[in-house]
N, C-alpha and C. Protein backbone atom coordinates (compact mmCIF):
# COMPACT_ATOMS: atom_id res chain seq x y z
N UNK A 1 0.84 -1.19 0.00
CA UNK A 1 0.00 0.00 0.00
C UNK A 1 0.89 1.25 0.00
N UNK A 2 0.42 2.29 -0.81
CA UNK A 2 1.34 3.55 -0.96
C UNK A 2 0.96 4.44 0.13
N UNK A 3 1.42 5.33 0.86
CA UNK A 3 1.32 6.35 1.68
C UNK A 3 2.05 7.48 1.56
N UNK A 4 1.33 8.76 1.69
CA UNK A 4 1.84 9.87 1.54
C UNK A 4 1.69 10.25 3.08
N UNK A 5 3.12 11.20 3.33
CA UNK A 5 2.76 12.26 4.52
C UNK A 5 3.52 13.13 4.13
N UNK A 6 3.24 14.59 5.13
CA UNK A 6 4.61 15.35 4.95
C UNK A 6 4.95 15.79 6.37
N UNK A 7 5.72 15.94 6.53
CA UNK A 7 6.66 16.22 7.84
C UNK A 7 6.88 17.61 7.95
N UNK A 8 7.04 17.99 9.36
CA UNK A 8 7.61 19.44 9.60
C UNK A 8 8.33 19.32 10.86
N UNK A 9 9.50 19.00 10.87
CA UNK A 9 10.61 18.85 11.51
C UNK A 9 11.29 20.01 12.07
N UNK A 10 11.35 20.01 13.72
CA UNK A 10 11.34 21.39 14.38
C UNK A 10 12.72 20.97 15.34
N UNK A 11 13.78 21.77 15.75
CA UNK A 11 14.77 21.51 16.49
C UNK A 11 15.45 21.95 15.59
N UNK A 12 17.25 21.57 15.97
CA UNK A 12 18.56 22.32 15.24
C UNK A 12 18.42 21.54 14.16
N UNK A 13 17.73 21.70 13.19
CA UNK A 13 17.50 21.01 11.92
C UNK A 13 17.72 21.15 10.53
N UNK A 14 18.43 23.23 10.67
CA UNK A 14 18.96 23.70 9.63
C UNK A 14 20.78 23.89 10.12
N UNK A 15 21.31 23.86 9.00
CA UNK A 15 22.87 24.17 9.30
C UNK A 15 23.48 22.64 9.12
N UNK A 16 23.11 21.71 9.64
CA UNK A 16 23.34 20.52 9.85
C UNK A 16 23.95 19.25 9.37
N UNK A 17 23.24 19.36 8.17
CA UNK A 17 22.96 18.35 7.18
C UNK A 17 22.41 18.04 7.08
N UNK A 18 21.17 17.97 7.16
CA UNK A 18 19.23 17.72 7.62
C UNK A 18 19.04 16.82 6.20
N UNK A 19 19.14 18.05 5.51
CA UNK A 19 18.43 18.01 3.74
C UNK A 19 19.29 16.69 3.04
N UNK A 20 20.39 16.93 3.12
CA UNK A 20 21.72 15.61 2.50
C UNK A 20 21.16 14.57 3.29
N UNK A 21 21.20 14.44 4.19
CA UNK A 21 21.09 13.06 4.91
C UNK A 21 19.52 12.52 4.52
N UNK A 22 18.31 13.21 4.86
CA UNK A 22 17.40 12.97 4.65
C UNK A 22 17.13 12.58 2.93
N UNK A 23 17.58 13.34 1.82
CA UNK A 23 17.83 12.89 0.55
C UNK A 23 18.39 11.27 0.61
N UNK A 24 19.72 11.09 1.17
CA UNK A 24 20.33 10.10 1.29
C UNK A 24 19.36 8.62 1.59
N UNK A 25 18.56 9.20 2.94
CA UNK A 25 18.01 8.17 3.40
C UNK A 25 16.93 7.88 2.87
N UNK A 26 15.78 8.77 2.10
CA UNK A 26 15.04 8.74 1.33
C UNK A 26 15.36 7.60 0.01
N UNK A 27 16.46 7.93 -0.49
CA UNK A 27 16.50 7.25 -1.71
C UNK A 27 17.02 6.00 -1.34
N UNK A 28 17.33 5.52 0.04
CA UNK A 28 17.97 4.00 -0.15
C UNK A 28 16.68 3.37 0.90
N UNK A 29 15.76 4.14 0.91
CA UNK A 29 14.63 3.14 1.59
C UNK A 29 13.68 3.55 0.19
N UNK A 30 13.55 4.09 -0.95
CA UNK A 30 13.23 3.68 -1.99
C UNK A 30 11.82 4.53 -1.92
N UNK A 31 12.10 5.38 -1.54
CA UNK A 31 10.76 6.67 -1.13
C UNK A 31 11.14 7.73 -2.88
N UNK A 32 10.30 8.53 -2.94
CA UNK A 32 9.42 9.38 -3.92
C UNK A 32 9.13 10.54 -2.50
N UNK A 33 9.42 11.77 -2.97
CA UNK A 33 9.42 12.67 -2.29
C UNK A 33 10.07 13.79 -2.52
N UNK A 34 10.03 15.15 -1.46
CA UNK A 34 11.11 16.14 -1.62
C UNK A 34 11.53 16.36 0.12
N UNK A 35 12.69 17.63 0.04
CA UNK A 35 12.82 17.85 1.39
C UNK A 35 13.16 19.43 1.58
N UNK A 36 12.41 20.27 2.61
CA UNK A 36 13.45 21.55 1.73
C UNK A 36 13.00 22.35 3.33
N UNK A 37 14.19 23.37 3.32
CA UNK A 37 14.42 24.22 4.82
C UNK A 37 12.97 25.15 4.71
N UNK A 38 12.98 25.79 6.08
CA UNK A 38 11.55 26.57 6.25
C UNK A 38 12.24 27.74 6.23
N UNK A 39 11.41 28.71 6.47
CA UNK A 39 12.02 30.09 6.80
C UNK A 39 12.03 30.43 8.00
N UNK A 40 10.77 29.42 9.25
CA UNK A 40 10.82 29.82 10.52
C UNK A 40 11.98 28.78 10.84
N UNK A 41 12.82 27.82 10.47
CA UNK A 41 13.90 26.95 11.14
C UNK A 41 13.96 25.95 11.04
N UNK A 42 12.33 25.47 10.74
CA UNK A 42 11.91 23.91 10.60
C UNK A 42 12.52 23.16 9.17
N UNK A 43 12.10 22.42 8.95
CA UNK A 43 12.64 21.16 7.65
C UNK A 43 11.43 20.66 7.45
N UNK A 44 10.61 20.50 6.34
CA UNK A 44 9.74 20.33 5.97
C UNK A 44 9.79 19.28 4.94
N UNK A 45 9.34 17.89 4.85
CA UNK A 45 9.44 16.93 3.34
C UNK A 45 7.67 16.32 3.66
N UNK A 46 8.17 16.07 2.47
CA UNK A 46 7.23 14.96 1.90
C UNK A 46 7.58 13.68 0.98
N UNK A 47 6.96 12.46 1.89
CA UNK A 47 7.08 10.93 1.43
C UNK A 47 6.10 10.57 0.46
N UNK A 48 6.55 9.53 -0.07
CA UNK A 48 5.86 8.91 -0.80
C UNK A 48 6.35 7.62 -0.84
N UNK A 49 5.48 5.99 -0.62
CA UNK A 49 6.46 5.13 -0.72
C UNK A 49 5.40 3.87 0.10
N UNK A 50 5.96 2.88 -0.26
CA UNK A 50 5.25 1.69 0.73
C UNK A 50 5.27 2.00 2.23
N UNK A 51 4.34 1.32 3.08
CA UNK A 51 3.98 1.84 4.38
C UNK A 51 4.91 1.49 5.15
N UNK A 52 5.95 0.86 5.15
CA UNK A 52 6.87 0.08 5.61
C UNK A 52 8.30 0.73 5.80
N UNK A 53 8.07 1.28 4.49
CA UNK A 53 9.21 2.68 4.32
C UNK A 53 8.65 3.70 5.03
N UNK A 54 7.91 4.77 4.41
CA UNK A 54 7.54 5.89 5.03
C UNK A 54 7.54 5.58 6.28
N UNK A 55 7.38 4.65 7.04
CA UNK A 55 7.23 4.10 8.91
C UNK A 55 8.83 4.38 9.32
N UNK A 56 9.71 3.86 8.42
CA UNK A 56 11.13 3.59 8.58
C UNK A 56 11.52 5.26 8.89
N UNK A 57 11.66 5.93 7.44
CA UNK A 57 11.72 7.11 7.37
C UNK A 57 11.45 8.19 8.22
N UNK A 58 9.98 7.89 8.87
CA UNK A 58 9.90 9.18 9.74
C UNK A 58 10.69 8.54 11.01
N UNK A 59 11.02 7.67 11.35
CA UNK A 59 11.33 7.41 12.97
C UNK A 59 12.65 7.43 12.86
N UNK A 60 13.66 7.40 11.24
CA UNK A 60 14.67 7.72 11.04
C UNK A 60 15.25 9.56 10.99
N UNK A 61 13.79 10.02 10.71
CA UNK A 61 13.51 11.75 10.77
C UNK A 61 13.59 12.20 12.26
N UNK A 62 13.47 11.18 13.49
CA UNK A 62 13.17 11.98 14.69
C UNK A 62 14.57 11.83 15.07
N UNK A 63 15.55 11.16 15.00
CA UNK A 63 17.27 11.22 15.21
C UNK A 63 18.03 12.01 14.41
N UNK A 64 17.83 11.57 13.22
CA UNK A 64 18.49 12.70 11.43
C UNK A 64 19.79 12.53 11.90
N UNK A 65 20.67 13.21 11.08
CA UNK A 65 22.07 13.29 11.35
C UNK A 65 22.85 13.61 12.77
N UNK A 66 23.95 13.42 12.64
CA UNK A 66 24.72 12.90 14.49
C UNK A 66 24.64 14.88 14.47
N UNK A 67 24.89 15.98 13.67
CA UNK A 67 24.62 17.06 14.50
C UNK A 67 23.28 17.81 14.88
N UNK A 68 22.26 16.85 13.76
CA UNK A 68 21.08 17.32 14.86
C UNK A 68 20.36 17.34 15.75
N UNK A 69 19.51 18.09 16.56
CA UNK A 69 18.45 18.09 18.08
C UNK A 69 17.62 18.30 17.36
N UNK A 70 16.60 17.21 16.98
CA UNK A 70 15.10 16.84 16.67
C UNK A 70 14.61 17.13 17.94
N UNK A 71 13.62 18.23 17.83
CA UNK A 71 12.83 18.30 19.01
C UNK A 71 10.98 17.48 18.94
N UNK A 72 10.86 17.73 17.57
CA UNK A 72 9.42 17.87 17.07
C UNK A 72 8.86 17.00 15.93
N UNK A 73 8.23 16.35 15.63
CA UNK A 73 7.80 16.14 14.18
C UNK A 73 6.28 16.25 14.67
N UNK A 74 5.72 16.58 13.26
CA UNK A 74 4.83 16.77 13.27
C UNK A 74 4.29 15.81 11.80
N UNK A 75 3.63 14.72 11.89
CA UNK A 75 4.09 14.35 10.50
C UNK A 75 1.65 14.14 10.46
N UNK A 76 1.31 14.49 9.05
CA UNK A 76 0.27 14.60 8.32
C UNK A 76 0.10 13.78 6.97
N UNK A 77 -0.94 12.60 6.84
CA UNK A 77 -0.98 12.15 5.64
C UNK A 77 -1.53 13.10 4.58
N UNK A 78 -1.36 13.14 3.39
CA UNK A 78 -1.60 13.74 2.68
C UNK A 78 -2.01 12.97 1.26
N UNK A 79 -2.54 13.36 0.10
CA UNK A 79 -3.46 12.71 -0.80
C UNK A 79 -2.67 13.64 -1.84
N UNK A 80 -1.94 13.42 -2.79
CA UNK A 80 -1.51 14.03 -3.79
C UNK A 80 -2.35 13.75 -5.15
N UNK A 81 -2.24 14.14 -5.73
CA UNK A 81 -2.95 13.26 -7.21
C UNK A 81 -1.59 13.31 -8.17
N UNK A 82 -0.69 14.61 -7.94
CA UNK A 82 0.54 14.05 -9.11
C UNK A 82 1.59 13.38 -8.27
N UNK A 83 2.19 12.88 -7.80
CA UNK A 83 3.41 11.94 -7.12
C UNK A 83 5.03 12.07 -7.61
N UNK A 84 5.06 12.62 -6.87
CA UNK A 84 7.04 13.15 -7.21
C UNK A 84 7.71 11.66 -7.60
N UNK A 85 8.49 12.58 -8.62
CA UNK A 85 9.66 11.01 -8.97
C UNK A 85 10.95 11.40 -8.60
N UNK A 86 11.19 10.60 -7.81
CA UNK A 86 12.74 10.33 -7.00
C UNK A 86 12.55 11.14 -5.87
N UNK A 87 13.55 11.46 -5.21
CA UNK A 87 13.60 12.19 -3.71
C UNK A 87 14.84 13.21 -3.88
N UNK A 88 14.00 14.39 -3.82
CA UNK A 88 14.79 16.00 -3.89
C UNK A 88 14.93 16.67 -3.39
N UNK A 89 15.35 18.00 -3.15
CA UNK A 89 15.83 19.28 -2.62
C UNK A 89 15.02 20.44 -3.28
N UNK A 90 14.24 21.07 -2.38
CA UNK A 90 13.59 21.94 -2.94
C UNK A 90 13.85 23.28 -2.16
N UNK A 91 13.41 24.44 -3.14
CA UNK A 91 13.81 25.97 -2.46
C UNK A 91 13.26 25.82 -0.87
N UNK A 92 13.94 26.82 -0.14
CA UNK A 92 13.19 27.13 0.82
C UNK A 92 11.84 28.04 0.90
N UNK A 93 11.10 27.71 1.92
CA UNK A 93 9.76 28.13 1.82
C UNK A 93 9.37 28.96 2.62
């Protein structure tokens, strides 16, 4: 079964490596998605991917890389009708 969510990831989550790592880990658990910085601090993506992954992914989102302090997720399913191909980096928002 496919599942969409998107995340809004709150703590030292910019500066980090947030976006690289999360790209990284996205594409070797075989997710469809993007990932991209906020303007208030947060990290914001969106999954796409078997339920098994996206499960993997976010609980891999609440640790993220060895310099970040995940304080927060906030994660929301969501219903797309077009579906991203591959897992990217998008402007900040």
């Amino acid at each position: 079964m496919t599942l969409q969510a998107r995340l809004t990831i709150k703590g030292r989550v910019q500066g980090v490596g947030y976006r690289d790592w999360a790209i990284g880990t996205g594409r070797r658990l075989g997710l469809a998605g993007w990932v991209r910085n906020r303007r208030d601090g947060a990290v914001e993506a969106l999954l796409v991917g078997d339920e098994v992954a996206v499960g993997e992914m976010i609980e891999a989102c609440r640790r993220g890389p060895p310099l970040a302090r995940v304080e927060e997720i906030d994660a929301e399913p969501v219903d797309l009708d077009i579906l991203p191909q591959g897992f990217m980096r998008l402007p900040t928002a």
